[in-house]
N, C-alpha and C. Protein backbone atom coordinates (compact mmCIF):
# COMPACT_ATOMS: atom_id res chain seq x y z
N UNK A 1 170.59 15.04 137.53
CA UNK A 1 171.35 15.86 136.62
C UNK A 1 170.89 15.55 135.20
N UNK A 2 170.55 16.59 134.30
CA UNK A 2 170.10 15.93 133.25
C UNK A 2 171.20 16.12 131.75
N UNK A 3 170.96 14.91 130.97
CA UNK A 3 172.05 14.42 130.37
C UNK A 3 172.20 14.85 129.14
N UNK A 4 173.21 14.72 128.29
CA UNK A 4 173.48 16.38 126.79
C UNK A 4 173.09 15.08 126.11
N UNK A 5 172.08 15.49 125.20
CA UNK A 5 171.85 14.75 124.22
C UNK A 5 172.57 14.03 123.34
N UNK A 6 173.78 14.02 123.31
CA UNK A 6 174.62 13.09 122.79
C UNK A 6 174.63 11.81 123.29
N UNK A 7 174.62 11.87 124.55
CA UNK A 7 174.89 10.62 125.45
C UNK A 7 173.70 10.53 126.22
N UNK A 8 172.30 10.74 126.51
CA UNK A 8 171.56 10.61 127.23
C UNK A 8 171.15 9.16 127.41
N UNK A 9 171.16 8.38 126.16
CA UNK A 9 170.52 6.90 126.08
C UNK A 9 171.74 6.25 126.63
N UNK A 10 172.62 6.78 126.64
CA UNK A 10 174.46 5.90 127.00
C UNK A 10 173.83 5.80 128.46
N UNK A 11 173.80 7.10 129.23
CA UNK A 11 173.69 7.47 130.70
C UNK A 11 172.47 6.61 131.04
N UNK A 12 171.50 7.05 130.60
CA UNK A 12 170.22 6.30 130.99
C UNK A 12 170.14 5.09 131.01
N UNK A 13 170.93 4.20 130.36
CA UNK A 13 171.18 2.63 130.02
C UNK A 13 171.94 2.05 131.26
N UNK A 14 173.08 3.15 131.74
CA UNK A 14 174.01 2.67 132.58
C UNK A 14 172.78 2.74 134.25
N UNK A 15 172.54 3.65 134.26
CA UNK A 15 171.13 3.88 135.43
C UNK A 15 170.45 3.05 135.77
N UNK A 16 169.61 2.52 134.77
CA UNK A 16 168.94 1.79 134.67
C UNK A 16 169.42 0.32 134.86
N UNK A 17 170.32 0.26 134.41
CA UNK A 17 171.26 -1.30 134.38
C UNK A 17 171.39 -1.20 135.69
N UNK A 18 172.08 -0.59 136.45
CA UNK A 18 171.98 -0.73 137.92
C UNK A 18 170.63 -0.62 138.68
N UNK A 19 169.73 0.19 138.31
CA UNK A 19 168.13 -0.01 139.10
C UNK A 19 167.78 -1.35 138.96
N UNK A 20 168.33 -1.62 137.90
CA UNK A 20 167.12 -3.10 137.47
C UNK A 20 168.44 -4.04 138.19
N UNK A 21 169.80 -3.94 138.48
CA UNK A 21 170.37 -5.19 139.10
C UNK A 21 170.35 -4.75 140.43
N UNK A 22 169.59 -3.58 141.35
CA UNK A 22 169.86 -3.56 142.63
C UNK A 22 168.48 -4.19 142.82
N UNK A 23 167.21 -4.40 142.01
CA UNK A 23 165.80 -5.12 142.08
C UNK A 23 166.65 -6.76 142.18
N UNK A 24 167.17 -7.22 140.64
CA UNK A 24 167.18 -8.33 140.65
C UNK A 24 168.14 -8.88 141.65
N UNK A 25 169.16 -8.51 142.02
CA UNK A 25 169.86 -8.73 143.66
C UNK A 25 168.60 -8.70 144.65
N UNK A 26 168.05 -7.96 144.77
CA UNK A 26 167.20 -8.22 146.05
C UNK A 26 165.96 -9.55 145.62
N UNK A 27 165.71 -9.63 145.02
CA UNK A 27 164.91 -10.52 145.04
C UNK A 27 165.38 -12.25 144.77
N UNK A 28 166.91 -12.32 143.93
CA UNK A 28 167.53 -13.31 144.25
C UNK A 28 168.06 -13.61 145.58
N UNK A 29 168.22 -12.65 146.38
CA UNK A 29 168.78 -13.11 147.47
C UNK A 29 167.58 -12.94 148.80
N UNK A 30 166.76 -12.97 148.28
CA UNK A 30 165.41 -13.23 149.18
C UNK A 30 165.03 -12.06 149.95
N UNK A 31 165.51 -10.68 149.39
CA UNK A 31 165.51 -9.50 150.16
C UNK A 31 164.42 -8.52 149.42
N UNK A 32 163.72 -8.67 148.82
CA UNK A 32 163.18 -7.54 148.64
C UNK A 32 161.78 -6.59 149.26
N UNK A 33 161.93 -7.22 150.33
CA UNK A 33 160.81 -6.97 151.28
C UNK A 33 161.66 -5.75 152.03
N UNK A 34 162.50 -5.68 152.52
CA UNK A 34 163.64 -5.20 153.29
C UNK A 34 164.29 -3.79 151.95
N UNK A 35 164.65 -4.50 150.98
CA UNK A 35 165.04 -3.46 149.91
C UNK A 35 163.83 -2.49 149.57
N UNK A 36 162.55 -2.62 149.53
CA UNK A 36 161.72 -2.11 149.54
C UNK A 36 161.52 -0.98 151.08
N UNK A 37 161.68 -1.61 152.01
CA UNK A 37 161.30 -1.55 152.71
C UNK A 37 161.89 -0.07 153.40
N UNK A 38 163.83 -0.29 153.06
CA UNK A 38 164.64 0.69 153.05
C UNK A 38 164.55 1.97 152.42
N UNK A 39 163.78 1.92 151.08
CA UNK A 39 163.63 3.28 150.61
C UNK A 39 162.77 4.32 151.34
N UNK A 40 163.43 5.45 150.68
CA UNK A 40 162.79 6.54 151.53
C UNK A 40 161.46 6.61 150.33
N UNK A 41 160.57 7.68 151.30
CA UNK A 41 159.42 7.56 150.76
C UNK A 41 159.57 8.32 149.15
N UNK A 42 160.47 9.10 148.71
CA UNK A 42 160.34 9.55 147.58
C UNK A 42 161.05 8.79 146.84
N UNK A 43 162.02 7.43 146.93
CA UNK A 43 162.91 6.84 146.42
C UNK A 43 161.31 5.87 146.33
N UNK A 44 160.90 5.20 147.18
CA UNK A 44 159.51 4.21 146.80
C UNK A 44 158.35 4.97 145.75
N UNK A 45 158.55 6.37 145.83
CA UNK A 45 157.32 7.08 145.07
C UNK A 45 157.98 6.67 143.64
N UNK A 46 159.32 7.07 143.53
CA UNK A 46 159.75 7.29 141.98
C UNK A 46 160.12 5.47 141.64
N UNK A 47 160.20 4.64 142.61
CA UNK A 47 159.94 3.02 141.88
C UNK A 47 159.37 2.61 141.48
N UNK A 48 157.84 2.93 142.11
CA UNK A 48 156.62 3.00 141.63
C UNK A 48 156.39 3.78 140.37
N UNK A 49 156.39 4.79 139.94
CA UNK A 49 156.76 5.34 138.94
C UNK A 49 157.42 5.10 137.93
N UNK A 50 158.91 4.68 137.99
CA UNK A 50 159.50 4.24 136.89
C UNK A 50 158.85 3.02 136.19
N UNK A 51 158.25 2.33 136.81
CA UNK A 51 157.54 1.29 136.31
C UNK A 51 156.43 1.63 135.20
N UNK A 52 156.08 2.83 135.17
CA UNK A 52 155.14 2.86 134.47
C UNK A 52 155.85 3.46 133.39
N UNK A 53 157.01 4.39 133.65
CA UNK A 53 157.48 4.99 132.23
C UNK A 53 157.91 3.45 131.59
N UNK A 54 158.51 2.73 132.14
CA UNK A 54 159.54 1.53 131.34
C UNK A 54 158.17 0.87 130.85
N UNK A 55 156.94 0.76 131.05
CA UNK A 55 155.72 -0.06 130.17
C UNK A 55 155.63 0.98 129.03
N UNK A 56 155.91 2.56 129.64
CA UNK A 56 155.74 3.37 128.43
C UNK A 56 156.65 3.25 127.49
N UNK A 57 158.05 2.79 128.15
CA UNK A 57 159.03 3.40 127.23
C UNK A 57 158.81 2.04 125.92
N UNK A 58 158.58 0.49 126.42
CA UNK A 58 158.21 -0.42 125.59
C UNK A 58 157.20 -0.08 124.40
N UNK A 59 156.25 0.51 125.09
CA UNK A 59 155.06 0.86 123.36
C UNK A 59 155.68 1.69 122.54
N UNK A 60 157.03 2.59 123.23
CA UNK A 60 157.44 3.70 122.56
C UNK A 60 158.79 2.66 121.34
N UNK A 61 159.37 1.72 122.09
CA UNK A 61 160.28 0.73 121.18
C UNK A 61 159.08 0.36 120.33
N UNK A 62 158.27 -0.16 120.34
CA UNK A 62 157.53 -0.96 119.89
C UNK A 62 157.21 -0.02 118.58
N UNK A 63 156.59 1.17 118.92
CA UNK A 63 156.42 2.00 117.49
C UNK A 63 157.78 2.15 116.79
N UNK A 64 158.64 2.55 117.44
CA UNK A 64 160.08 3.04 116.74
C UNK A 64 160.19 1.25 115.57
N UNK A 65 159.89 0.13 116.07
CA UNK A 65 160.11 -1.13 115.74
C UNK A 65 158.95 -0.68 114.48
N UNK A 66 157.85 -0.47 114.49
CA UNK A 66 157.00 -0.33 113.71
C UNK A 66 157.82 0.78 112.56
N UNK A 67 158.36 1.74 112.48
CA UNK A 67 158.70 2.87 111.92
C UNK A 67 160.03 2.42 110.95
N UNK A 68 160.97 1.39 112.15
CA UNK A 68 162.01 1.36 111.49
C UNK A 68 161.81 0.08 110.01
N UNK A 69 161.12 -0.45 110.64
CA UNK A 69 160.86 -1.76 109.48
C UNK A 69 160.20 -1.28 108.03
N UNK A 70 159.14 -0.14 108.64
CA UNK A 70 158.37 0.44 107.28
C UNK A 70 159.49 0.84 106.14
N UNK A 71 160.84 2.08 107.19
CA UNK A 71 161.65 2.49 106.04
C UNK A 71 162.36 1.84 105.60
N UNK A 72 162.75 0.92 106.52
CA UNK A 72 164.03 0.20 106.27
C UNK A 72 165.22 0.65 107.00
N UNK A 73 165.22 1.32 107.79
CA UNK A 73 166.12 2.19 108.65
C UNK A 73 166.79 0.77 109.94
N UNK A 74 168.18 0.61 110.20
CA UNK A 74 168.47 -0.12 110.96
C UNK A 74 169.48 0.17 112.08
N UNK A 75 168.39 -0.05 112.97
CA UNK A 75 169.08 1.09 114.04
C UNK A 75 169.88 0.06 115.53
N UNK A 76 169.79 -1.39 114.63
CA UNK A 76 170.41 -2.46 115.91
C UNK A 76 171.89 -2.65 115.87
């Protein structure tokens, strides 16, 4: 479902907070062979995937980090 620009980074934060604690649960509890293992093949296509937006989404902080310091803009 896609999210009204008011709140998209709210929604996307909450998403993500759970993707990344149903990874770090499986791999603390010695499961992620099995958690892996369980996805369906388009749930493993788009894991694989998200991985590469979240390296993207970092260079994309990384400039915004570059941008905000130039103006002085403080966006923490």
């Amino acid at each position: 479902m896609a999210n009204m620009s008011y709140c998209m980074f709210e929604n996307t934060y909450n998403d993500l907070t759970q993707c990344y604690q149903a990874i770090a649960d499986a791999v603390n509890e010695g499961e992620l062979v099995g958690f892996l293992a369980n996805m369906s093949t388009d749930e493993r296509e788009a894991f694989r995937r998200m991985r590469s937006l979240v390296n993207d989404m970092v260079e994309a902080y990384d400039a915004v980090d570059d941008v905000v310091g130039e103006y002085g803009v403080d966006i923490r």
